[in-house]
Protein backbone atom coordinates (compact mmCIF):
# COMPACT_ATOMS: atom_id res chain seq x y z
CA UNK A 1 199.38 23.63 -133.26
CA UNK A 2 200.55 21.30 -135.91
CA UNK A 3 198.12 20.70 -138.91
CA UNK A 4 198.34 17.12 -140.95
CA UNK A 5 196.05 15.93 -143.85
CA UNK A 6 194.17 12.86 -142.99
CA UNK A 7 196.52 11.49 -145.97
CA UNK A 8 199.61 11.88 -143.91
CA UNK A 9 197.85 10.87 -141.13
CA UNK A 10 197.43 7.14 -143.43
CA UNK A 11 200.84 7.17 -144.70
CA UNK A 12 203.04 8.50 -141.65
CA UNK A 13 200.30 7.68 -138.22
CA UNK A 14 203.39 6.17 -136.45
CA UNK A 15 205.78 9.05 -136.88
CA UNK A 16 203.54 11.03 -136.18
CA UNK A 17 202.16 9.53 -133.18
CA UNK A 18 205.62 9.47 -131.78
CA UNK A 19 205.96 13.35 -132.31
CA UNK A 20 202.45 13.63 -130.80
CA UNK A 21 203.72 12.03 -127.41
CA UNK A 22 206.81 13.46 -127.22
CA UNK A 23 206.02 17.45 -127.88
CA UNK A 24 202.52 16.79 -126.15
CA UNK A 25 201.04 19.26 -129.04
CA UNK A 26 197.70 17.96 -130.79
CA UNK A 27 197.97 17.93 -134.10
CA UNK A 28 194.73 19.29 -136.34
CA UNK A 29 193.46 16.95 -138.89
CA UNK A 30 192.48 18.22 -141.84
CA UNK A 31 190.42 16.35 -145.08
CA UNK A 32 189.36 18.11 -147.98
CA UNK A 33 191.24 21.67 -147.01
CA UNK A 34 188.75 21.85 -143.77
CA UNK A 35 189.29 20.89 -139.92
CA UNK A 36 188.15 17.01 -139.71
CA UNK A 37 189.76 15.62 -136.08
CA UNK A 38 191.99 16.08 -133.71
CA UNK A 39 194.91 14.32 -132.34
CA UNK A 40 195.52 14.21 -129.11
CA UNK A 41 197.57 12.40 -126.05
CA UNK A 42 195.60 10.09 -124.27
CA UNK A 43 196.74 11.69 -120.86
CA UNK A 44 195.45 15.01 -122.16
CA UNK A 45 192.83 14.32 -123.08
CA UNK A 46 191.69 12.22 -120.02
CA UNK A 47 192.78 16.20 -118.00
CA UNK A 48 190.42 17.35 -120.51
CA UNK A 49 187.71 15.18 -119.42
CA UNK A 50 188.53 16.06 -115.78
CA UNK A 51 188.23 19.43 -116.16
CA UNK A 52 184.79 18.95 -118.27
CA UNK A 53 183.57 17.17 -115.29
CA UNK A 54 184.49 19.42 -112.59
CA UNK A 55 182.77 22.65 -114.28
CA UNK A 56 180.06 20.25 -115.36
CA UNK A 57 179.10 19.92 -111.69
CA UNK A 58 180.06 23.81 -110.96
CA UNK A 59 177.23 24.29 -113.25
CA UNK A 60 174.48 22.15 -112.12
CA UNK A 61 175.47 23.07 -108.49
CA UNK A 62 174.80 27.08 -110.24
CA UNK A 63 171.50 25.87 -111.63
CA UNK A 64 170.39 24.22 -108.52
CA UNK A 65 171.04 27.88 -106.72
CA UNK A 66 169.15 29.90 -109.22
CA UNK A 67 166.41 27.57 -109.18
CA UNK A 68 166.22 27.86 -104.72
CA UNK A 69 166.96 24.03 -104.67
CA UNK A 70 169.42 24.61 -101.62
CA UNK A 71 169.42 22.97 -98.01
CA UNK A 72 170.63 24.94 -94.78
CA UNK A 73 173.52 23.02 -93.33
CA UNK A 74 171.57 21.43 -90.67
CA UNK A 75 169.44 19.89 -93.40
CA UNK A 76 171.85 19.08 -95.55
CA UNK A 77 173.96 16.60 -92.95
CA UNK A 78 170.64 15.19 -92.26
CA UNK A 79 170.20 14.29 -95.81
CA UNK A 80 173.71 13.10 -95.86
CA UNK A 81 173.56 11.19 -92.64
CA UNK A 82 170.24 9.47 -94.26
CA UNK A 83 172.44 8.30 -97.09
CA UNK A 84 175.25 7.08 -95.06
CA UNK A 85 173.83 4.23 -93.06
């Protein structure tokens, strides 16, 4: 991963912004010696946010099982038939 002060980042943003979508690597922003920001492509990070999702549901699908908040099947296209009209 490539590291750049938030001073670069000022001075150079559109070099480095081309390098950022061409090699696809985020680049770690740093201020004051520590990690500030990162820089990432916007079509990574939107896969990012897909992926967040998707186990976001995994888990509340996993809490909804431990907590005996389940239908059988029967039930459950009932439900689903309900909503559907």
């Amino acid at each position: 991963m490539r590291v750049e002060l938030v001073t670069t980042l000022k001075r150079q943003a559109t070099k480095i912004l081309a390098e950022l979508h061409s090699s696809k690597e985020p680049v770690l922003i740093t201020e004051h010696g520590q990690p500030s920001a990162y820089l990432v492509d916007v079509e990574d990070y939107e896969f990012m946010q897909q992926r967040m999702n998707i186990l976001e549901g995994i888990y509340k699908g996993e809490q909804a099982i431990q907590k005996g908040h389940i239908f059988s099947n029967q039930a459950a296209k009932e439900k689903m038939n309900k909503w559907l009209k």
